[in-house]
Protein backbone atom coordinates (compact mmCIF):
# COMPACT_ATOMS: atom_id res chain seq x y z
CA UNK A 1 0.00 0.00 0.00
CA UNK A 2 1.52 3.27 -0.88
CA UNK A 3 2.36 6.14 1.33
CA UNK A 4 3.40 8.27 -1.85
CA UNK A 5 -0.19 10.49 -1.90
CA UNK A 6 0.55 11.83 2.21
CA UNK A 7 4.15 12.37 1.36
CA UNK A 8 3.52 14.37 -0.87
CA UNK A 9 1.02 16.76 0.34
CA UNK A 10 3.51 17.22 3.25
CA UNK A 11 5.71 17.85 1.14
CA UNK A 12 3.99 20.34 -1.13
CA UNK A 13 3.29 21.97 2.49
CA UNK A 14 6.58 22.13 3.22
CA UNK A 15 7.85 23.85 -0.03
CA UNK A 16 5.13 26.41 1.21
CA UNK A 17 6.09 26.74 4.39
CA UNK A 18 9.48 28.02 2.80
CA UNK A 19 7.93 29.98 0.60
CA UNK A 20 6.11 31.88 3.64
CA UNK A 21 9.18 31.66 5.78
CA UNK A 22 10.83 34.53 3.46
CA UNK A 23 8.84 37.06 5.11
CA UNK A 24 9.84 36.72 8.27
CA UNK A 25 13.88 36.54 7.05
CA UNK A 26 14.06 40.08 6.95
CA UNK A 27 14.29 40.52 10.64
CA UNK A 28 18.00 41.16 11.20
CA UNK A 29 17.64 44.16 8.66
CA UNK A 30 15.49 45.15 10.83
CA UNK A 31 17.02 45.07 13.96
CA UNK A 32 20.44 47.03 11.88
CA UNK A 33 17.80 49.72 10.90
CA UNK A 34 17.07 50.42 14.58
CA UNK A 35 20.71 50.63 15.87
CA UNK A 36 20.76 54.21 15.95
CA UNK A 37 17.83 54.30 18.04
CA UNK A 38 19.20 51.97 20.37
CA UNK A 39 22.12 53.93 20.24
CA UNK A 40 19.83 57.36 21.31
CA UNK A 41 18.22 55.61 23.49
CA UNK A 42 21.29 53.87 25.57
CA UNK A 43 22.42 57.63 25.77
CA UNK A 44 18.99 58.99 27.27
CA UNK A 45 18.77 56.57 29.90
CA UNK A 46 23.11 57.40 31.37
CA UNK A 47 23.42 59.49 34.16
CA UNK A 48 23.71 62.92 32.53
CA UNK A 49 21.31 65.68 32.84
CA UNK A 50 18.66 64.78 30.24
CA UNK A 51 14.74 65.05 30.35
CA UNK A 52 12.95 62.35 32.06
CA UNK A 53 11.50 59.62 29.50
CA UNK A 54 7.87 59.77 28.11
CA UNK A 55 5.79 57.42 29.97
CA UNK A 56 5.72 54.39 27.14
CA UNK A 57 2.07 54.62 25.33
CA UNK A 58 0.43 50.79 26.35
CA UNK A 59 0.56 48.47 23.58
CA UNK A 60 -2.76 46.66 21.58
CA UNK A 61 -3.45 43.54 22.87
CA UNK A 62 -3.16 42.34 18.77
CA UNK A 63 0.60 42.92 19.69
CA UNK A 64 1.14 40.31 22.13
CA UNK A 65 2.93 37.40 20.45
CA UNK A 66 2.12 33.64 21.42
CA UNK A 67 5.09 31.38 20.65
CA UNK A 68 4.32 28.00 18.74
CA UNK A 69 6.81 25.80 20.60
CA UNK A 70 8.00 24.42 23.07
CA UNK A 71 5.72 21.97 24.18
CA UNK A 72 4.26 22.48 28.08
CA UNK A 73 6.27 21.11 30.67
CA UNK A 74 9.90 21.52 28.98
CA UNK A 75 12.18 22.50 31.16
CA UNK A 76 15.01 24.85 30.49
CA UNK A 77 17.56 23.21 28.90
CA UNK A 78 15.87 19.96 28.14
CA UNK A 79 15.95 18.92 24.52
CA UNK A 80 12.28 19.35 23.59
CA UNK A 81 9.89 15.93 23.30
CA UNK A 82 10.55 14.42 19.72
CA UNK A 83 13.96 16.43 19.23
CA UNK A 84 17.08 14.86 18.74
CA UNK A 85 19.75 16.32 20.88
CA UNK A 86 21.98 18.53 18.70
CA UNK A 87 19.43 19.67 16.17
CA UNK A 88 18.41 22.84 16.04
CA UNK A 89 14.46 24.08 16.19
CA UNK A 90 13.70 26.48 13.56
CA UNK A 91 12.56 29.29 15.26
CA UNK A 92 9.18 29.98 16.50
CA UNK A 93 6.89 32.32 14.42
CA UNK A 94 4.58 34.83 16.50
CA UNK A 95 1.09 34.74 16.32
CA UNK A 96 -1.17 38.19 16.86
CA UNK A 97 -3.76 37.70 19.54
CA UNK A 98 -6.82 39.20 20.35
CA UNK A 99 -8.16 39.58 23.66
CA UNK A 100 -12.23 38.20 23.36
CA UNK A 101 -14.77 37.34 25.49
CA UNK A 102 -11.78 36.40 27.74
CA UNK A 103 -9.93 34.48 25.66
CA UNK A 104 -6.39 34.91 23.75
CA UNK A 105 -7.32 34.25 20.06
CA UNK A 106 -6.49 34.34 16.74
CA UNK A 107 -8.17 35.57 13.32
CA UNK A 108 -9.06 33.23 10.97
CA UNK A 109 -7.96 35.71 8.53
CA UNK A 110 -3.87 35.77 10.55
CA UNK A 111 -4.36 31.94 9.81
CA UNK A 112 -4.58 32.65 6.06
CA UNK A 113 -2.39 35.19 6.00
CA UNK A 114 0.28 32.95 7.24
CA UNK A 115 0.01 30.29 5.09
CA UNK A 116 -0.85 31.93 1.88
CA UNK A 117 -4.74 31.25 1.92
CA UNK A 118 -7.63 33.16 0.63
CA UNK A 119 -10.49 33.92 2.59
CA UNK A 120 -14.21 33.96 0.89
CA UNK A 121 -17.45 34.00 3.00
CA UNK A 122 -19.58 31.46 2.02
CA UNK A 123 -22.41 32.11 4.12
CA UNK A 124 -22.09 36.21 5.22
CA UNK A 125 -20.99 36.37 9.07
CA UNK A 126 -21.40 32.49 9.39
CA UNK A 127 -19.26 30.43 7.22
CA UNK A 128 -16.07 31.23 6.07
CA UNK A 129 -13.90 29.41 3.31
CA UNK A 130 -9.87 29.28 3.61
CA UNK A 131 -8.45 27.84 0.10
CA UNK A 132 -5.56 27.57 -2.59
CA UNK A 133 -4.76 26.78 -5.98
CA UNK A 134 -6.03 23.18 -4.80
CA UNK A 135 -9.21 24.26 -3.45
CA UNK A 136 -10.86 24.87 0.15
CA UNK A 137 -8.23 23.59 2.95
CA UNK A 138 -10.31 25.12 6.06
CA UNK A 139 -13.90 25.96 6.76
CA UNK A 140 -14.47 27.52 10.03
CA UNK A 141 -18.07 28.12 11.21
CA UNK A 142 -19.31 30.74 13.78
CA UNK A 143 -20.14 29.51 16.98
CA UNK A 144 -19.41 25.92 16.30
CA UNK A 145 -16.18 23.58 18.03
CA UNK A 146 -15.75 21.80 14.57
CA UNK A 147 -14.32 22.62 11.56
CA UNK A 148 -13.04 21.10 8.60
CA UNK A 149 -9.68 20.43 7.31
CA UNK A 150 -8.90 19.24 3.75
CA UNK A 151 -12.40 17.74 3.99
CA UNK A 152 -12.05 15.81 7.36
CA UNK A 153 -13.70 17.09 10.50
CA UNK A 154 -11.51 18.65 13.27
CA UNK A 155 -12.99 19.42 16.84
CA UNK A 156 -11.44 22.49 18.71
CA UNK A 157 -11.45 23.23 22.43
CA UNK A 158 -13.73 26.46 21.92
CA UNK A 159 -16.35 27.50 19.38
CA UNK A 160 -15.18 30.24 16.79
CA UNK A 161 -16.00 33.37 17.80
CA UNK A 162 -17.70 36.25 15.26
CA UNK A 163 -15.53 39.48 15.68
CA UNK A 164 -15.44 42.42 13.91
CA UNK A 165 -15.37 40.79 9.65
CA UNK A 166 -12.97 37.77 11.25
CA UNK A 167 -13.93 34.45 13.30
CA UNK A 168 -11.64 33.73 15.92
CA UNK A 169 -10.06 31.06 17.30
CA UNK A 170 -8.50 30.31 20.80
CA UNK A 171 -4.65 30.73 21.06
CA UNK A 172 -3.95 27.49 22.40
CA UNK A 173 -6.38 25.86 19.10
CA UNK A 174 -4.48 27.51 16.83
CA UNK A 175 -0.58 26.65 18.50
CA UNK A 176 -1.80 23.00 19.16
CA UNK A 177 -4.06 21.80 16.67
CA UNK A 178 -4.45 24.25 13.64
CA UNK A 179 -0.91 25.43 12.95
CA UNK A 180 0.82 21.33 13.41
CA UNK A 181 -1.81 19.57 11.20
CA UNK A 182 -1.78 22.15 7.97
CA UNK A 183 1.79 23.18 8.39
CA UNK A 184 3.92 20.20 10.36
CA UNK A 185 7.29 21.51 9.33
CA UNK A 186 6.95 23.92 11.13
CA UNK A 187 6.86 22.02 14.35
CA UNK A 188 9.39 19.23 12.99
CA UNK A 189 11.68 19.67 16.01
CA UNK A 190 9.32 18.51 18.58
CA UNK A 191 8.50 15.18 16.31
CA UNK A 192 9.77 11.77 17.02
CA UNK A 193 11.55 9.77 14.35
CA UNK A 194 9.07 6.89 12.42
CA UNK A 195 7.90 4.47 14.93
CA UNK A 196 9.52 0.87 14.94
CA UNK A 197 7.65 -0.50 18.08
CA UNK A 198 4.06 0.03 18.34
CA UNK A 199 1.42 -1.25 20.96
CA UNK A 200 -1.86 -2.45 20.46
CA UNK A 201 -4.67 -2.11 22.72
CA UNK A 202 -7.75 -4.33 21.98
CA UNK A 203 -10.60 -2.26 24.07
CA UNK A 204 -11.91 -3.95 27.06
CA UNK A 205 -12.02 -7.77 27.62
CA UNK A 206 -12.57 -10.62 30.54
CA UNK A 207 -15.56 -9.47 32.92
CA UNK A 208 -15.32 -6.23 30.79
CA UNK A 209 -17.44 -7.17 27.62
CA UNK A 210 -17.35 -2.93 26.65
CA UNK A 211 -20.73 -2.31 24.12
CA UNK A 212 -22.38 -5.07 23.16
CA UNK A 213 -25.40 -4.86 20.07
CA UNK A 214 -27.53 -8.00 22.27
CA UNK A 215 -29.93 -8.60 18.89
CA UNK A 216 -26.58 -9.44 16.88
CA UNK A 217 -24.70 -10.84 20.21
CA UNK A 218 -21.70 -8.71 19.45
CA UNK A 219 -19.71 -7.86 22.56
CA UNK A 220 -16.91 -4.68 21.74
CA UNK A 221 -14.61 -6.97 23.89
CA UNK A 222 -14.04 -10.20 21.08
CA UNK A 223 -14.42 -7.23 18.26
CA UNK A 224 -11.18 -5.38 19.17
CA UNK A 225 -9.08 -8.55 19.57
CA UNK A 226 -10.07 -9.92 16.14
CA UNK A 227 -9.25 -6.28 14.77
CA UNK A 228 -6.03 -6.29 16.97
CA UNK A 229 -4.66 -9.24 15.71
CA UNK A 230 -5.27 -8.89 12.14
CA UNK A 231 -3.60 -5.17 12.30
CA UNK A 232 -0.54 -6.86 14.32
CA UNK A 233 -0.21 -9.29 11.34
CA UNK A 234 -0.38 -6.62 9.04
CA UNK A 235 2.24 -4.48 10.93
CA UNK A 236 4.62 -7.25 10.95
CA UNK A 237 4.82 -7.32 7.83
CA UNK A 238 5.59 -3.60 7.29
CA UNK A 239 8.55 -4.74 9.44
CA UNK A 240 6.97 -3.28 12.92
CA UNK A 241 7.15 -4.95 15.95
CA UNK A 242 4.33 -4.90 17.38
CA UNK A 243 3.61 -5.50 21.54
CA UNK A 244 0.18 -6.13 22.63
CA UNK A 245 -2.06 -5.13 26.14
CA UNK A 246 -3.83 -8.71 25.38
CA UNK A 247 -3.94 -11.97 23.18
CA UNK A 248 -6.77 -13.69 24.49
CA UNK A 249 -10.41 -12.80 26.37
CA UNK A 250 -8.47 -11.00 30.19
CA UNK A 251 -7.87 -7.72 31.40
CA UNK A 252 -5.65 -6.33 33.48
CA UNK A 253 -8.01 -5.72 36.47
CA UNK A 254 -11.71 -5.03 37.00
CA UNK A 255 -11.53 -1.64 38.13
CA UNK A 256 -11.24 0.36 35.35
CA UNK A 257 -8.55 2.83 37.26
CA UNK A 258 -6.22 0.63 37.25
CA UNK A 259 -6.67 -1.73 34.08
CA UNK A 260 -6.39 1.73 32.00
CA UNK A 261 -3.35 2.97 33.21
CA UNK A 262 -2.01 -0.48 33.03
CA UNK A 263 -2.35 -0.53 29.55
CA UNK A 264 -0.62 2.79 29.15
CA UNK A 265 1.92 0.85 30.92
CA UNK A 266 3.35 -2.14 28.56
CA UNK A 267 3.72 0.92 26.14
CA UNK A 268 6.19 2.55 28.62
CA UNK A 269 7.77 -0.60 29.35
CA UNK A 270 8.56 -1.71 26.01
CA UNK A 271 9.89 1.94 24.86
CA UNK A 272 7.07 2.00 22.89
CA UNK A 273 7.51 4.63 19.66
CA UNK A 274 3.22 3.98 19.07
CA UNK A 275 -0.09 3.33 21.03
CA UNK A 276 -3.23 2.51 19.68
CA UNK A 277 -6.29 1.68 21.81
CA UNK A 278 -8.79 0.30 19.49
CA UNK A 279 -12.53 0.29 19.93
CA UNK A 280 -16.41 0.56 18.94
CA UNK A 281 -18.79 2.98 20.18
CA UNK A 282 -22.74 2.71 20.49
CA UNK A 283 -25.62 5.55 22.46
CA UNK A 284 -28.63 4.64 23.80
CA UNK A 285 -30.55 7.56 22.00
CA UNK A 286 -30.97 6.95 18.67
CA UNK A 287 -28.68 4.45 18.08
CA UNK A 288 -30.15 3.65 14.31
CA UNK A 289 -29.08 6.81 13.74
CA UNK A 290 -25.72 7.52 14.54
CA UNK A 291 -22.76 5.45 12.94
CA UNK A 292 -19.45 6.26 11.90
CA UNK A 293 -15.97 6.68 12.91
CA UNK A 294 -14.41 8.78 15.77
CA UNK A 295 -10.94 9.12 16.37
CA UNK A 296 -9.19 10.25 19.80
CA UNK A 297 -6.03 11.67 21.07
CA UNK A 298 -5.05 13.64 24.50
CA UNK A 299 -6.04 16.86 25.06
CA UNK A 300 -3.47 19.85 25.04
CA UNK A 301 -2.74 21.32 28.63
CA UNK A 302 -4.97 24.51 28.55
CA UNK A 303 -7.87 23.22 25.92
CA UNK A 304 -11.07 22.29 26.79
CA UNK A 305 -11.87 18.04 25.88
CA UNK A 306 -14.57 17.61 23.33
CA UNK A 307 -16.20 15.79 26.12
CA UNK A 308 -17.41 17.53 29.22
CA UNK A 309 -14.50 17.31 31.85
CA UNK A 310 -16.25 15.14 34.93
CA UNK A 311 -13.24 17.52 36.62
CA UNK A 312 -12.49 20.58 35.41
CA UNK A 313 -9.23 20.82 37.18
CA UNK A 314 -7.95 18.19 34.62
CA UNK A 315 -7.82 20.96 31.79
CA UNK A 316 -4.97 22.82 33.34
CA UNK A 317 -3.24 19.73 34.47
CA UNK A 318 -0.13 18.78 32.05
CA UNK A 319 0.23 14.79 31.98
CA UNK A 320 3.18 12.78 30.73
CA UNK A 321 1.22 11.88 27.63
CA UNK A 322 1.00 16.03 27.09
CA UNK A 323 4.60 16.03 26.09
CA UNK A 324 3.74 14.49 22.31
CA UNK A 325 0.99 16.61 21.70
CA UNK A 326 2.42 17.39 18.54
CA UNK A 327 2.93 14.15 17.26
CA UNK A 328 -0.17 12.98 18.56
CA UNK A 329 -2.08 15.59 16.86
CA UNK A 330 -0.77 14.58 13.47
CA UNK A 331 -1.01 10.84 14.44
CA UNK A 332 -4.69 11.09 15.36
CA UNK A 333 -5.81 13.36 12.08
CA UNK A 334 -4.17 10.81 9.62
CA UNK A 335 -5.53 7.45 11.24
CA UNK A 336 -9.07 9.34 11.30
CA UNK A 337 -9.03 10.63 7.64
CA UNK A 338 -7.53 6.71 6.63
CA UNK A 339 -10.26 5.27 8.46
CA UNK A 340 -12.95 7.80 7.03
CA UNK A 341 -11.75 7.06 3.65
CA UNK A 342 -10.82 3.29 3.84
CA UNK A 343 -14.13 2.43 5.71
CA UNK A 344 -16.41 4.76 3.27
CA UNK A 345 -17.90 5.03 7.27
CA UNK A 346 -19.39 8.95 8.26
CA UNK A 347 -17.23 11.29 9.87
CA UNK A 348 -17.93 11.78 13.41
CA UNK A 349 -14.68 13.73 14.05
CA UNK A 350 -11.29 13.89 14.78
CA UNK A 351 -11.29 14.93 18.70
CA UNK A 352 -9.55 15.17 22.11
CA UNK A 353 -10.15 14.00 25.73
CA UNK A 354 -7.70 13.53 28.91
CA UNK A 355 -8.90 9.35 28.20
CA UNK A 356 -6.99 7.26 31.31
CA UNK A 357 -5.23 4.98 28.52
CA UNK A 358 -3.44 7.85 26.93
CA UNK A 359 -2.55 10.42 29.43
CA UNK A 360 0.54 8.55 31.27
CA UNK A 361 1.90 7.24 27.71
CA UNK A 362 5.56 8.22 27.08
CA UNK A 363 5.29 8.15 23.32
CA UNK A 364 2.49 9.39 20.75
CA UNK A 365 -0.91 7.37 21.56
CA UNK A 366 -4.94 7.67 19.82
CA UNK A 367 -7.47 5.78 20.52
CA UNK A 368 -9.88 5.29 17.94
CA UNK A 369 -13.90 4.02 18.06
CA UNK A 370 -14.21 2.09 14.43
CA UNK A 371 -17.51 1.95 13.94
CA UNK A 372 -21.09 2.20 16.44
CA UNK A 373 -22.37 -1.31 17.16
CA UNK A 374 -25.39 0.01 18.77
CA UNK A 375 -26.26 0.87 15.19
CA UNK A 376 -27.12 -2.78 13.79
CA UNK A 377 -26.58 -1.95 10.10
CA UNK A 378 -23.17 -1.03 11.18
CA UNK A 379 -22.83 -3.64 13.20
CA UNK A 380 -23.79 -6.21 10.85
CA UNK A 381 -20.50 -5.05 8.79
CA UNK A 382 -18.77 -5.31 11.78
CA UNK A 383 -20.02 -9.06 12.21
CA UNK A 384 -18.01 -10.00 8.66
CA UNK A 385 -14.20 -11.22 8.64
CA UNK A 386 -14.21 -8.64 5.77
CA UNK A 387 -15.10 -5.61 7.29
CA UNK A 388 -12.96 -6.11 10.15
CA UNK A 389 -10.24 -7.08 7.78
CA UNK A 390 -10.64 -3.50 6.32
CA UNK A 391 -10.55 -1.62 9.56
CA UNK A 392 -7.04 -3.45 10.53
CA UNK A 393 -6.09 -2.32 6.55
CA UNK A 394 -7.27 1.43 7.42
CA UNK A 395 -5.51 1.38 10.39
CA UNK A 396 -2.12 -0.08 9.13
CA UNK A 397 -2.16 2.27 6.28
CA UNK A 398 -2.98 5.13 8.47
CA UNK A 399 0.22 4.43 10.62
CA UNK A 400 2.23 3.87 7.09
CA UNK A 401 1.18 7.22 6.09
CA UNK A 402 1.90 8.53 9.54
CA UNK A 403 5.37 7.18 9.30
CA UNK A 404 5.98 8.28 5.92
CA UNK A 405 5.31 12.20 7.00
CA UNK A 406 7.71 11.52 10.33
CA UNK A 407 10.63 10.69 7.86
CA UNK A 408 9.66 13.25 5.58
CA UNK A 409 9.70 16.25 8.16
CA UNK A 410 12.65 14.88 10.13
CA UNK A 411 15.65 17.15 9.75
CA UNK A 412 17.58 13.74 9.73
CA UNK A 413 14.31 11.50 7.98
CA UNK A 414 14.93 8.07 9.51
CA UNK A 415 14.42 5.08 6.89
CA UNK A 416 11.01 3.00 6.52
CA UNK A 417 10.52 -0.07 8.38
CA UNK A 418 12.35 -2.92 6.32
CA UNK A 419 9.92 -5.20 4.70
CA UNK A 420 9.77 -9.04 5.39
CA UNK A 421 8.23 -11.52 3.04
């Protein structure tokens, strides 16, 4: 299966990235032009008899710059999460913020700015379009925590905001899931290499049967082992190795506090590079109308969960798993948009939540809900060796592609797995 298609739109992102970098390159002429006045300035403020200095005039709040990188909880002097000691980050472009409704945010239209994009209304005060030469990339609606990216359906911490002719979006949207997924490269020094070890987590299991359709007698529990172990096969022979949680119908413990963090656990141990908790979803309310896929990864320090917090405190709490929030935000938006794709499924959206099984991970980790068996035409599907066989193909292909934009935005691109026959 060929990686080739995501490869290259990372690429063509990253010869725009350059492209956009220019502007900012001008900065040391700059800082030469304003010598002098440093100069007049350094003089003004020595102990000879000169007027007292103007009281400075306050800044806009538009001026106040938010920095891109480094990732929360980096200490000083510690080589960044997914950065090789030695390399060199490129250095962090400035956003312009806007103080609203007491948020720090960001204008759709600074977004397009900064990446070359033109903006078009589509519905007056509503809707607004952000697109290329290859068409719409972003659609951002007013009021509303999704949006769309290249097609696939992102959720955000915070509704956009209607301000002025502009939506807005939080800061800490923009830093940690906007600005990695469109333009990577520009966070490629806080990105592990490709992933040789990866750890499956079939959902559930034992006492622990997890959703269950009882017309079809489907339990979630013997549904994410069979997908499991067809994806490890599949893996192996990418050249992966591949650890799993469980081989057979156990769990770790029957208190979900500690079987969860468990789990997160034999991906520590094993210096994992890759988690992925798989699973199926179902509601009560109705079910024979919601079906599709749902993808999940850990929620930024500072951004709300698409899920209601049950604590609240969580949100400003920074967890181990917090330190790949980059990587996890790209590894969670290509396994959804594989899985969309591959599956043909509906689009229930790319999201976050501070889920037990991810936060303590040491390396990238999503968790994604394949398909809603409380929905029995998709759970029939799910019943066949054939569909299952096709979610374990999405999901392989998704990590390929994954892997393939690691190497490709690595400032040293580590090789693809070796293939074994």
């Amino acid at each position: 299966m060929s990686t080739a298609p995501v490869a290259a739109v990372y690429n063509r992102r990253l010869q725009l990235t350059a492209v956009t970098d220019r502007r900012y390159r001008s900065g040391p002429l700059v800082v030469r032009a304003l010598l002098p006045f440093l100069a007049l300035l350094t003089a003004c403020t020595a102990p000879a008899q000169t007027p007292p200095t103007p009281a400075p005039v306050a800044a806009p709040a538009r001026a106040e710059p938010v920095r891109a990188a480094p990732l929360p909880g980096d200490r000083p002097g510690q080589t960044p999460a997914g950065q090789q000691a030695g390399t060199v980050p490129r250095p962090a472009q400035l956003w312009p913020v806007t103080r609203i409704h007491g948020l720090d945010r960001v204008g759709a239209r600074d977004i397009a700015k900064r990446y070359g994009l033109k903006t078009t209304w589509t519905k007056a005060g509503a809707v607004m379009a952000l697109s290329d030469a290859q068409g719409v990339r972003f659609t951002f609606e007013r009021d509303e925590r999704d949006f769309r990216l290249d097609g696939a359906r992102v959720f955000l911490g915070e509704p956009a905001v209607l301000n002025g002719d502009d939506l807005w979006l939080t800061k800490v949207d923009v830093i940690k899931t906007v600005a990695p997924l469109f333009a990577p490269s520009d966070h490629a020094a806080f990105l592990p290499a490709a992933p040789r070890v990866i750890v499956l987590d079939p959902g559930h299991g034992g006492t622990d049967p997890g959703k269950q359709n009882l017309r079809l007698k489907l339990d979630e529990k013997d549904m994410t082992l069979d997908v499991s172990l067809r994806l490890k096969k599949l893996l192996e022979l990418r050249g992966y190795r591949v650890v799993m949680t469980r081989t057979t119908d156990t769990r770790f413990s029957n208190s979900p506090n500690v079987d969860l963090p468990l789990r997160a656990d034999v991906a520590n141990k094993a210096a994992a590079d890759l988690f992925l908790s798989i699973h199926f979803n179902a509601v009560d309310r109705d079910p024979q109308r919601v079906s599709g896929v749902e993808t999940y990864v850990l929620a930024p320090q500072g951004q709300a969960s698409t899920q209601p917090e049950q604590d609240r405190s969580m949100i400003a709490t920074h967890y181990p798993g917090n330190r790949q929030d980059t990587a996890n935000a790209l590894l969670g938006y290509t396994l959804h948009r594989q899985l969309v794709t591959g599956l043909k499924s509906s689009d229930r959206g790319y999201k976050r939540y501070r889920l037990a099984v991810l936060r303590t991970l040491n390396c990238p980790g999503a968790l994604v809900e394949c398909a809603y068996l409380s929905n029995d035409a998709e759970a029939k599907r799910v019943a066949t060796p054939e569909f299952r066989q096709q979610i374990a193909e999405a999901l392989a292909e998704g990590i390929s592609n994954y892997s393939a934009t690691l190497a490709a935005l690595r400032s040293t691109p580590s090789p693809e797995p070796t293939m074994t026959r």
